[in-house]
C-alpha atoms as a PDB file:
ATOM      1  CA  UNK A   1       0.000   0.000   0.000  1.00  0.00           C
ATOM      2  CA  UNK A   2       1.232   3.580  -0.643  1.00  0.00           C
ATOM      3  CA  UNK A   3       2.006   6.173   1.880  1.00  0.00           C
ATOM      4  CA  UNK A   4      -1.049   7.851   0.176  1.00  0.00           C
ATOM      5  CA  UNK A   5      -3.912   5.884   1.655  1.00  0.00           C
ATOM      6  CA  UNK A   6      -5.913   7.664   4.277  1.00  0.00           C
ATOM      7  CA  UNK A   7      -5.644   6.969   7.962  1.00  0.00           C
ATOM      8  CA  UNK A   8      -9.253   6.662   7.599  1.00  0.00           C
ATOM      9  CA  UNK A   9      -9.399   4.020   4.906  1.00  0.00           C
ATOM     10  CA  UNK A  10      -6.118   1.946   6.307  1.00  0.00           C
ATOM     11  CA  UNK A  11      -7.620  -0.417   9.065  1.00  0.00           C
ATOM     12  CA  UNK A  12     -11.018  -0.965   6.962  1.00  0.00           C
ATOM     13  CA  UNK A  13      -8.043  -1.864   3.652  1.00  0.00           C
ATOM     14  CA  UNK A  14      -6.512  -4.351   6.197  1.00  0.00           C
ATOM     15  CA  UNK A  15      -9.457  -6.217   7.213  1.00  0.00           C
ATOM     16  CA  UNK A  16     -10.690  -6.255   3.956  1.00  0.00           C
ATOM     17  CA  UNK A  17      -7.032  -7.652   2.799  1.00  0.00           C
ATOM     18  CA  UNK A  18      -7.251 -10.306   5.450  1.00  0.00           C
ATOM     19  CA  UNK A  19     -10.471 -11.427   4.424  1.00  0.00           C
ATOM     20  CA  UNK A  20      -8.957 -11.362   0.749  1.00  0.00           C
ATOM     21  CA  UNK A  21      -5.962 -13.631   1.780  1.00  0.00           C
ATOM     22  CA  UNK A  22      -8.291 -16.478   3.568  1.00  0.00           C
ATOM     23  CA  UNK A  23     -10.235 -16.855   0.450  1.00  0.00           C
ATOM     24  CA  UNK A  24      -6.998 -17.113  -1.376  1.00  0.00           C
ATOM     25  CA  UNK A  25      -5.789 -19.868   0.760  1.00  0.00           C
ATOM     26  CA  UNK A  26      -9.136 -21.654   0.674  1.00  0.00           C
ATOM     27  CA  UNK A  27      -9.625 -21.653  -3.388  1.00  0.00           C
ATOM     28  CA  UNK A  28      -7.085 -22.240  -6.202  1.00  0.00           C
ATOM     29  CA  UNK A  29      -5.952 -18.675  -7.214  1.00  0.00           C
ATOM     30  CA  UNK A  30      -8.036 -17.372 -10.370  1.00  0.00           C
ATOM     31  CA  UNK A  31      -5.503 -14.805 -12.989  1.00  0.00           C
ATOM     32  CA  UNK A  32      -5.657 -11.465 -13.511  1.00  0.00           C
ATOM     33  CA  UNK A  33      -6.602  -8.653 -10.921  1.00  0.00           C
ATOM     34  CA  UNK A  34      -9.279  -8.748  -7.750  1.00  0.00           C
ATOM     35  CA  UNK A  35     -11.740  -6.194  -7.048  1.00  0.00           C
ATOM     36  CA  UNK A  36     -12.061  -5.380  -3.208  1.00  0.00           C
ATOM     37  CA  UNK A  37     -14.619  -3.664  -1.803  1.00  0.00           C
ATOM     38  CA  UNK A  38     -13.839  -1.605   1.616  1.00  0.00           C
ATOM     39  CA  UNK A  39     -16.553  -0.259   3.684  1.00  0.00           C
ATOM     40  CA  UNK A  40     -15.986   2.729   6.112  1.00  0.00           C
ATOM     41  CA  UNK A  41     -17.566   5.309   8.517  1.00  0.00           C
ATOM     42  CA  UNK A  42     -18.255   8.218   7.055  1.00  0.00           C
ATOM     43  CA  UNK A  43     -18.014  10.790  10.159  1.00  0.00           C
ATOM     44  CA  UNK A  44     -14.877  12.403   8.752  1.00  0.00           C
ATOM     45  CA  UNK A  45     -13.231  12.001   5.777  1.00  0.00           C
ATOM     46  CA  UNK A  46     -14.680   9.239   4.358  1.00  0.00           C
ATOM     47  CA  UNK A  47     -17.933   9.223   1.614  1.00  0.00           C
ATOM     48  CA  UNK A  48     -19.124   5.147   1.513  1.00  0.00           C
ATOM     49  CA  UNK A  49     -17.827   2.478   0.087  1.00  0.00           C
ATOM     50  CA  UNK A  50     -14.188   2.567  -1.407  1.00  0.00           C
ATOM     51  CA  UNK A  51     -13.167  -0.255  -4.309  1.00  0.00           C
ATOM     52  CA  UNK A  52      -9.873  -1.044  -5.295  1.00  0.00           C
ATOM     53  CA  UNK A  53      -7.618  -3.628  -7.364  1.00  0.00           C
ATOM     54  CA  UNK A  54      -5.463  -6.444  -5.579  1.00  0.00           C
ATOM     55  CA  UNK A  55      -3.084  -7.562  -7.823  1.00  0.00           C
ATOM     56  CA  UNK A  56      -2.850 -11.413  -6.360  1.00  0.00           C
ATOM     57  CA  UNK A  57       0.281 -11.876  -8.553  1.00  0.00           C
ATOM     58  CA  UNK A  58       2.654  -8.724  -7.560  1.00  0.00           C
ATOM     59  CA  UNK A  59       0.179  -8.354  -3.869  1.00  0.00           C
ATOM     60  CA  UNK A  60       0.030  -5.097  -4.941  1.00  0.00           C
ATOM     61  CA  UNK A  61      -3.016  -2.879  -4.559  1.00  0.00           C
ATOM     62  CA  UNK A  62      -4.116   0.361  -6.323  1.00  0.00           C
ATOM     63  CA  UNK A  63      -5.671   3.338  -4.491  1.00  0.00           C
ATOM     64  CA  UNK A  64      -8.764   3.404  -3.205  1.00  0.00           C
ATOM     65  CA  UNK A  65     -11.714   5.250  -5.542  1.00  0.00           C
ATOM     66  CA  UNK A  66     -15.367   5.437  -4.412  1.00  0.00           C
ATOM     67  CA  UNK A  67     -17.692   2.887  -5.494  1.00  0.00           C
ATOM     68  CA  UNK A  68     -20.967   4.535  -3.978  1.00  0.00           C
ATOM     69  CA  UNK A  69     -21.097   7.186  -1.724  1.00  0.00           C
ATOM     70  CA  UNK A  70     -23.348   5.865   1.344  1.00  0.00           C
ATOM     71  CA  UNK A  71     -23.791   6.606   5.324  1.00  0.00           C
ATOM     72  CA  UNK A  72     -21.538   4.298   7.614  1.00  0.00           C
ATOM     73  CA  UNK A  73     -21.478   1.393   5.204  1.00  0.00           C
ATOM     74  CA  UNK A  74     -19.172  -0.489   7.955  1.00  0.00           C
ATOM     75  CA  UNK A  75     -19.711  -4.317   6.943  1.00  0.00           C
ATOM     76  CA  UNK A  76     -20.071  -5.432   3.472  1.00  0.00           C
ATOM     77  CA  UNK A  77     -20.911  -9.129   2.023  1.00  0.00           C
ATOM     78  CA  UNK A  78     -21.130 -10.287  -1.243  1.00  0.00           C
ATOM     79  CA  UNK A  79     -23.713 -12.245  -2.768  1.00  0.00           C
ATOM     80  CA  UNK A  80     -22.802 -16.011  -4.182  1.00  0.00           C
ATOM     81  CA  UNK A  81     -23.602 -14.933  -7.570  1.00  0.00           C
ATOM     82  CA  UNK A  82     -21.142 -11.727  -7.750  1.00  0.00           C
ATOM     83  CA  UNK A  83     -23.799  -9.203  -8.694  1.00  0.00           C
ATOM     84  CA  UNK A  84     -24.656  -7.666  -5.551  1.00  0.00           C
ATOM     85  CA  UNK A  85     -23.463  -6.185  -2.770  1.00  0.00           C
ATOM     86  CA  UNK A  86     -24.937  -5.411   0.708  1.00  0.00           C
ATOM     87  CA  UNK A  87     -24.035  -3.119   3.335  1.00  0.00           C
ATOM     88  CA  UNK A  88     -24.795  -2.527   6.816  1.00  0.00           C
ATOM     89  CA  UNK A  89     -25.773   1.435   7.467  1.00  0.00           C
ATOM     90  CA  UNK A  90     -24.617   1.317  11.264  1.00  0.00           C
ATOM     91  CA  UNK A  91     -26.903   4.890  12.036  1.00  0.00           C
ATOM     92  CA  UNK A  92     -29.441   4.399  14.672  1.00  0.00           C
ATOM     93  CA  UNK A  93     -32.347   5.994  12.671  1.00  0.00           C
ATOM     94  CA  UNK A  94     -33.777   5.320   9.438  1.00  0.00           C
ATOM     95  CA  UNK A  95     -36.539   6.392   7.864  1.00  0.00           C
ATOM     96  CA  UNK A  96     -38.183   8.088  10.850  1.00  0.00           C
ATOM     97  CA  UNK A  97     -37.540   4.990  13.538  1.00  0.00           C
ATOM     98  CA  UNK A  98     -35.139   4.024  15.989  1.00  0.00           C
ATOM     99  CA  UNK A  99     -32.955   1.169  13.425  1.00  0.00           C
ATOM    100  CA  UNK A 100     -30.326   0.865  11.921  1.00  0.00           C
ATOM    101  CA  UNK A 101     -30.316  -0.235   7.604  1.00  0.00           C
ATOM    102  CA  UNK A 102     -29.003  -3.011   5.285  1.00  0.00           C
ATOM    103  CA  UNK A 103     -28.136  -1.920   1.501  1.00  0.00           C
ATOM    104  CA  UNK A 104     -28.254  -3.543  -1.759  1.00  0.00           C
ATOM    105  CA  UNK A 105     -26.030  -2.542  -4.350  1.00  0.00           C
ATOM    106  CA  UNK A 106     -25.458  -3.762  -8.194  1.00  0.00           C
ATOM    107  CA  UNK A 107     -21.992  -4.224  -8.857  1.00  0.00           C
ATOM    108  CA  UNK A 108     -21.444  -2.520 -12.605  1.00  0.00           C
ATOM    109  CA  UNK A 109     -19.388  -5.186 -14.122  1.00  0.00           C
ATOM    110  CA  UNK A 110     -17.484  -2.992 -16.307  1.00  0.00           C
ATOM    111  CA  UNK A 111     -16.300  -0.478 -13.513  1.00  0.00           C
ATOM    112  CA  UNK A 112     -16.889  -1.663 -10.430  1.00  0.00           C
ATOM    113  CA  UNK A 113     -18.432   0.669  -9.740  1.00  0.00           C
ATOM    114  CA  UNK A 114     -22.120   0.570  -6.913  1.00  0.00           C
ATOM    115  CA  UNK A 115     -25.759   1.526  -7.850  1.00  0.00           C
ATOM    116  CA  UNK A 116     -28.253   1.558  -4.895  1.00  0.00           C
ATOM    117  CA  UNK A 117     -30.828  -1.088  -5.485  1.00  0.00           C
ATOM    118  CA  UNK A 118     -32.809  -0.421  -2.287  1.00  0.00           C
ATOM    119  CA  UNK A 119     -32.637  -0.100   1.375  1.00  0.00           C
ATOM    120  CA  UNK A 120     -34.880  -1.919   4.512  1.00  0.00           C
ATOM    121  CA  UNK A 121     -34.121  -1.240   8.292  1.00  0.00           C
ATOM    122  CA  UNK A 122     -31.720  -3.460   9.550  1.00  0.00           C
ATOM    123  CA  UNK A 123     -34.327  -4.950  12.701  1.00  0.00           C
ATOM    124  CA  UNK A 124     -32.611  -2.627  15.366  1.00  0.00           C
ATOM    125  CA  UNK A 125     -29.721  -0.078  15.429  1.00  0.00           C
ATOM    126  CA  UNK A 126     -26.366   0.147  15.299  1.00  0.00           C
ATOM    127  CA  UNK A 127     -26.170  -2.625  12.930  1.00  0.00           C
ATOM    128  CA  UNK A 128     -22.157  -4.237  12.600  1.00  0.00           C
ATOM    129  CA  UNK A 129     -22.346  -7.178  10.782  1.00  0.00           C
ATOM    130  CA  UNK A 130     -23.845  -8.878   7.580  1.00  0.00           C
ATOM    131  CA  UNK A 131     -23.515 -12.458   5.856  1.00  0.00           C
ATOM    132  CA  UNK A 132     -25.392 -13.332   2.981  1.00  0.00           C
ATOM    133  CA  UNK A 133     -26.217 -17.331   2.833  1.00  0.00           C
ATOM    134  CA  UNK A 134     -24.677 -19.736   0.105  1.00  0.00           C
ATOM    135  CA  UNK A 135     -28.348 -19.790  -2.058  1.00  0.00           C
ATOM    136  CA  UNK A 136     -28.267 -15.961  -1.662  1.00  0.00           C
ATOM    137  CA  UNK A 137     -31.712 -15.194  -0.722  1.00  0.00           C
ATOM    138  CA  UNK A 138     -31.203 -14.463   2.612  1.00  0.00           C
ATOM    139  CA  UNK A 139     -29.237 -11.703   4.463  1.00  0.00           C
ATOM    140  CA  UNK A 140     -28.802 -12.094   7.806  1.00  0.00           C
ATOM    141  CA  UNK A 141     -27.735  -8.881  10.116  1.00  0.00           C
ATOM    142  CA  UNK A 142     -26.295  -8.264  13.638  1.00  0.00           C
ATOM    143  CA  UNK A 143     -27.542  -4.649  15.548  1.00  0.00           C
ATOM    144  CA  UNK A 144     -24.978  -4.002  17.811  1.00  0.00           C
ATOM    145  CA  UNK A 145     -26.902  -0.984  19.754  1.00  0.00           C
ATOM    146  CA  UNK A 146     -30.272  -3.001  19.375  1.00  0.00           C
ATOM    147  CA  UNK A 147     -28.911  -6.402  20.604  1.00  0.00           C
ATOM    148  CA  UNK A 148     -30.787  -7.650  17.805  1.00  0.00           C
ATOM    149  CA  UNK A 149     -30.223  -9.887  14.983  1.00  0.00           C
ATOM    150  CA  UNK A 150     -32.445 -10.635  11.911  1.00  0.00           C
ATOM    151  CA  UNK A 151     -33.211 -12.015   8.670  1.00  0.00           C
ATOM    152  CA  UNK A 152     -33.744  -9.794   5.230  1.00  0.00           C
ATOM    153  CA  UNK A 153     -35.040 -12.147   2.267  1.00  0.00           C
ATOM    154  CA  UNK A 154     -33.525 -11.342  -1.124  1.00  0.00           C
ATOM    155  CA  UNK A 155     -35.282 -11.368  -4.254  1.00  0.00           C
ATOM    156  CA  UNK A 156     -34.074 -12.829  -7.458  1.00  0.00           C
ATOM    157  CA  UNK A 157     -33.361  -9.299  -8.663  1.00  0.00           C
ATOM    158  CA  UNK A 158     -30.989  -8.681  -5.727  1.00  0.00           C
ATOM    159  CA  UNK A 159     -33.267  -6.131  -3.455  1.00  0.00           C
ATOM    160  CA  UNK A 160     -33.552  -6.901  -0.433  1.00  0.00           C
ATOM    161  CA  UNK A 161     -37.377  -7.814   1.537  1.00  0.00           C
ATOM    162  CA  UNK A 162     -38.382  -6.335   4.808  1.00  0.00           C
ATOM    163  CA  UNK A 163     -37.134  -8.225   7.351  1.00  0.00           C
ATOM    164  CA  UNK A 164     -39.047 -11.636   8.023  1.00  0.00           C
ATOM    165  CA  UNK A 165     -37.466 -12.458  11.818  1.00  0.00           C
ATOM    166  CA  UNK A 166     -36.230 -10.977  14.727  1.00  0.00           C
ATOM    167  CA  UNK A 167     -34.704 -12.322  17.757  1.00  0.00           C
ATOM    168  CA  UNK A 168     -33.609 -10.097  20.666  1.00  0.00           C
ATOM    169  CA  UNK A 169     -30.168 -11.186  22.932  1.00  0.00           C
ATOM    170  CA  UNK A 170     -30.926 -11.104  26.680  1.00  0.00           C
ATOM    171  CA  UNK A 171     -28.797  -9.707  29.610  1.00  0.00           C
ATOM    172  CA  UNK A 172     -26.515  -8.117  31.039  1.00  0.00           C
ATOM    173  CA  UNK A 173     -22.564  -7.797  32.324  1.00  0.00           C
ATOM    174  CA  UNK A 174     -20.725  -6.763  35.339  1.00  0.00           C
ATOM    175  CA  UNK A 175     -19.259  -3.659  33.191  1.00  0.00           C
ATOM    176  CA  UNK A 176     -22.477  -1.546  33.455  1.00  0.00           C
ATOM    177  CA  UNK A 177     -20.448   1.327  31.152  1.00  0.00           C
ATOM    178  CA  UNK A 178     -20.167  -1.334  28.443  1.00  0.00           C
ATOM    179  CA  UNK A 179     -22.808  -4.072  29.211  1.00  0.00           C
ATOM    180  CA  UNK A 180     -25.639  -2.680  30.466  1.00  0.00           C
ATOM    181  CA  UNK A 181     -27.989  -4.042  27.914  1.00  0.00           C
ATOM    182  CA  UNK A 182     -27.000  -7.153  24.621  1.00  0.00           C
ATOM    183  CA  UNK A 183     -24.641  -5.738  22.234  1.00  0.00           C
ATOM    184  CA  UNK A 184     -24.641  -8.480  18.967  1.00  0.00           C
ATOM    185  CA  UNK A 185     -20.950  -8.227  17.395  1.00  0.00           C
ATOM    186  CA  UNK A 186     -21.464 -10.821  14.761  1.00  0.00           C
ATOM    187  CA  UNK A 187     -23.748 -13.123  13.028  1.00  0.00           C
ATOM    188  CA  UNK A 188     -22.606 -16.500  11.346  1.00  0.00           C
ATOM    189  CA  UNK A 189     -23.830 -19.768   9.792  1.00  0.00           C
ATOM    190  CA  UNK A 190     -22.653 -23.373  10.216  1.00  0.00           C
ATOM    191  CA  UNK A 191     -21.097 -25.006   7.302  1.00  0.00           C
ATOM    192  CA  UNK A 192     -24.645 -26.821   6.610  1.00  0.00           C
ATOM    193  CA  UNK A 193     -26.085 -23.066   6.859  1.00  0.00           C
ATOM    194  CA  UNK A 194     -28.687 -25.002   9.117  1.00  0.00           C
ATOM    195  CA  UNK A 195     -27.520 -22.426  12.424  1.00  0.00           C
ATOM    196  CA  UNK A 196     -26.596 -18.556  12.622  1.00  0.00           C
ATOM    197  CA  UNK A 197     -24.343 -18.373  15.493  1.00  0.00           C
ATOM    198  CA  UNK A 198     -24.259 -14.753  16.842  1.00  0.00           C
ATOM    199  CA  UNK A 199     -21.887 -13.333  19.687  1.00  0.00           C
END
């Protein structure tokens, strides 16, 4: 990476990279040049979702451009066909309630570039974390300031549905700063996708 790269953009451009690497290591490489998406908050400098080209080859990268300019676009997962995108709007109010959103974007396959398909709230606020499953007609999202996590059908054209289940964590920890209420971090499925997992 060059000297050039935001402060901003550098930790999201190293998660993404790791994330990059372990699907390296897990598939045969394919030639030619990767396109990696790199989601953000957008409180300073930052306007959405950055994409750039990994060079798997040389491991080198170019610099960032802007896919789609978008609000706190934090966590980003791919869908199993490579058309879409979706994005986790980690806000606490959307549309005049107290949640958080999910975005779908169409990858241009030309560019790279994003085009909003739609947006639904994300089943509570703060939301942190998205997966999409392996048939790609589900998304399912973590709320980190809503303690929630919940499922958003996808249609065959990509958009995402309102969401069709909600289930709320429970408790509380001895640091009452930090864990006065649930705070989901993560949502995952089991190999079988027959479990989401969420800490």
């Amino acid at each position: 990476m060059t000297d050039t790269i935001s402060a901003l953009l550098r930790p999201a451009i190293l998660l993404a990279f790791a994330a990059l690497c372990a699907s390296v290591v897990a598939e045969p490489a394919k030639p030619g040049p990767v396109t990696v998406y790199v989601g953000t908050y957008t409180d300073g400098t930052s306007r959405g979702i950055y994409r750039l080209t990994f060079d798997p080859a040389t491991g080198t990268m170019t610099e960032p451009v802007l896919a789609v300019e978008t609000k706190n676009p934090t966590f980003l997962a791919l869908h199993p066909g490579g058309r879409f995108l979706y994005a986790v709007g980690e806000i606490s109010s959307f549309e005049g309630a107290k949640t958080g959103a999910v975005s779908a974007f169409v990858i241009d396959p030309k560019t790279g570039d994003l085009t909003l398909l739609n947006q639904q709230a994300s089943g509570g606020t703060g939301p942190c974390h998205v997966v999409v499953d392996k048939t790609g007609r589900n998304a399912l999202v973590a709320n980190y300031g809503g303690g929630t996590v919940a499922v958003l059908p996808i249609g065959e054209d990509g958009r995402l549905k309102p969401v069709s289940s909600v289930r709320a964590h429970e408790g509380s920890g001895p640091h009452k700063g930090r864990q006065d209420k649930p705070h989901a971090h993560g949502i995952y499925l089991d190999a079988a996708e027959r479990f989401a997992f969420s800490p």
